[in-house]
C-alpha atoms as a PDB file:
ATOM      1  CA  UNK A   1       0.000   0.000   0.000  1.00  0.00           C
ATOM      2  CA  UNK A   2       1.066   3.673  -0.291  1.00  0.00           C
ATOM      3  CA  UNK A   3       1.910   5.156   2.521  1.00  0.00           C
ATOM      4  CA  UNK A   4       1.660   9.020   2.993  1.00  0.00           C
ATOM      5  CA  UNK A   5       4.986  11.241   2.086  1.00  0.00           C
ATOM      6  CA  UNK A   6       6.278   8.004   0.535  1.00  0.00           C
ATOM      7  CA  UNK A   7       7.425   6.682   3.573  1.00  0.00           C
ATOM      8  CA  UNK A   8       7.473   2.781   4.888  1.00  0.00           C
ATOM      9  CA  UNK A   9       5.009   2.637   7.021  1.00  0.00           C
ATOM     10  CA  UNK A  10       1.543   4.652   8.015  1.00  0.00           C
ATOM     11  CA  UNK A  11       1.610   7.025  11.403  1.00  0.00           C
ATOM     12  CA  UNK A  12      -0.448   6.035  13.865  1.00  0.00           C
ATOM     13  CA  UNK A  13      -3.947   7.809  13.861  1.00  0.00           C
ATOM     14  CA  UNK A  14      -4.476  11.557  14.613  1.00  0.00           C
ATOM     15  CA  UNK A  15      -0.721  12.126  13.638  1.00  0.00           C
ATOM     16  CA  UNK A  16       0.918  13.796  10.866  1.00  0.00           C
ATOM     17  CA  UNK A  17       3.207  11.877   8.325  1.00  0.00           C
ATOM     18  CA  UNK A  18       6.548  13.582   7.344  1.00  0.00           C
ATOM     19  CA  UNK A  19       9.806  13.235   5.535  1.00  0.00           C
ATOM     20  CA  UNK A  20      12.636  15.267   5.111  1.00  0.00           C
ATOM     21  CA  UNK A  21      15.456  14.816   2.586  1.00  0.00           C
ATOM     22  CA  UNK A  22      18.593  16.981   3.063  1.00  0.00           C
ATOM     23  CA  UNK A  23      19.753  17.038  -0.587  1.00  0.00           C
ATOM     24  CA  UNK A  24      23.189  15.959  -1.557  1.00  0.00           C
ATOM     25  CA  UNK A  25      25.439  18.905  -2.446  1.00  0.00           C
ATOM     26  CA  UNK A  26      24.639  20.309  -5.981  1.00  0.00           C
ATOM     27  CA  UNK A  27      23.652  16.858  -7.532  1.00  0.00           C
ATOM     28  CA  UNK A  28      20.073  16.383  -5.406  1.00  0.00           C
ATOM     29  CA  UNK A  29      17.839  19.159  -3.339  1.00  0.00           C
ATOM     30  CA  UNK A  30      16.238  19.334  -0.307  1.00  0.00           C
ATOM     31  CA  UNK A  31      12.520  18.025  -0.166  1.00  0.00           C
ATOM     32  CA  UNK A  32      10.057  18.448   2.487  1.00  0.00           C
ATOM     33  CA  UNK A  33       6.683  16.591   2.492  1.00  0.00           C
ATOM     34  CA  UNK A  34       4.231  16.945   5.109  1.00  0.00           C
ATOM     35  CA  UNK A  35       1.526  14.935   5.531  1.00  0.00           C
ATOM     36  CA  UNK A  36       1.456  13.867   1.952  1.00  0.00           C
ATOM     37  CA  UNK A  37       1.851  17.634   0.093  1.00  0.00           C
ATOM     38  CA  UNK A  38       5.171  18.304  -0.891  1.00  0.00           C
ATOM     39  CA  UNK A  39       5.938  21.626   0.943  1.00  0.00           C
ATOM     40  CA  UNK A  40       9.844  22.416  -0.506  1.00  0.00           C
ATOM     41  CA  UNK A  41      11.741  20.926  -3.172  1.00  0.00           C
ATOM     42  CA  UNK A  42      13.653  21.707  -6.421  1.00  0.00           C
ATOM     43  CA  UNK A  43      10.686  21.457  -8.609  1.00  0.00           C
ATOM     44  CA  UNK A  44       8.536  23.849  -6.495  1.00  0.00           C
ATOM     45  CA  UNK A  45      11.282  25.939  -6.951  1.00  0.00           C
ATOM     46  CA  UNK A  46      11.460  27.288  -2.997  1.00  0.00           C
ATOM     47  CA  UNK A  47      14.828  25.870  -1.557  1.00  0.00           C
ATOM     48  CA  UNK A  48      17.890  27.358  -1.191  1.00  0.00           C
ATOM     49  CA  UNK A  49      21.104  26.404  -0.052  1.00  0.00           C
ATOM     50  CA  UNK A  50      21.826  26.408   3.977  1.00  0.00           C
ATOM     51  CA  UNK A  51      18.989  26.004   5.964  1.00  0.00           C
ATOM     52  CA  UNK A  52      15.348  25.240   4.607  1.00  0.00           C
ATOM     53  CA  UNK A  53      12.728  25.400   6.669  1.00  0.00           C
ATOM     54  CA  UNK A  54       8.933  25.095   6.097  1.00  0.00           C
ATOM     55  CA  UNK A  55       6.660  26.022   9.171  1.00  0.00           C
ATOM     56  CA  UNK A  56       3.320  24.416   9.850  1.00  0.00           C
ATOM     57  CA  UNK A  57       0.104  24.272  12.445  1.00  0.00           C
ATOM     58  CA  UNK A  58       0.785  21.340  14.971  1.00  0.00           C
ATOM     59  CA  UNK A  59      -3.067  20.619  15.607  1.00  0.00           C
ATOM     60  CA  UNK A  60      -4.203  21.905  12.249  1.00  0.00           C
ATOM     61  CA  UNK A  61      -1.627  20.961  10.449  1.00  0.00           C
ATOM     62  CA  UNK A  62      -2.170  23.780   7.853  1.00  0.00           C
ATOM     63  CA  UNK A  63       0.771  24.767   6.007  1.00  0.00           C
ATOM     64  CA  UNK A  64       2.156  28.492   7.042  1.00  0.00           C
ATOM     65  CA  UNK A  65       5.390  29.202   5.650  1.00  0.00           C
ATOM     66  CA  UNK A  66       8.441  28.718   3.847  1.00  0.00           C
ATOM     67  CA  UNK A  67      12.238  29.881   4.521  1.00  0.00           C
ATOM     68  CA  UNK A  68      15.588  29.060   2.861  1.00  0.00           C
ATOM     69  CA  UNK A  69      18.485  30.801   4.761  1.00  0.00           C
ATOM     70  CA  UNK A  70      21.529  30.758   3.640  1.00  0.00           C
ATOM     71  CA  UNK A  71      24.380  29.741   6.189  1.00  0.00           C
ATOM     72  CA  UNK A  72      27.547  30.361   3.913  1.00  0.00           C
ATOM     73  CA  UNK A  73      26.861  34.336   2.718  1.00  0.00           C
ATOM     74  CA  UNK A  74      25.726  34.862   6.002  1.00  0.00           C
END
């Protein structure tokens, strides 16, 4: 069966599934899916390099932001 965000097995009822992929240098991005809607990723076009962070509702679990932050440029 498929299992939300791609991942192996299903979360437990009431919670949210997740995954996070940090990208491999230039080669792969960073991904972030969230209960089964990808949030950031290369082909949404919203990542960055450094730090990518997407920010979401813990009891809704509506979607709220998006942030890349570069770490290297300061």
């Amino acid at each position: 069966p498929q299992h939300k965000c791609g991942n192996q097995k299903s979360c437990p009822n009431f919670h949210f599934a997740f995954k996070i992929i940090s990208g491999a240098a230039n080669v792969v991005g960073p991904s972030i899916c969230f209960d089964n809607e990808v949030l950031m990723s290369s082909v949404k076009n919203n990542i960055g390099r450094g730090l990518n962070i997407a920010v979401v509702n813990g009891t809704s679990g509506k979607f709220l932001r998006a942030e890349a932050f570069d770490m290297y440029s300061g």
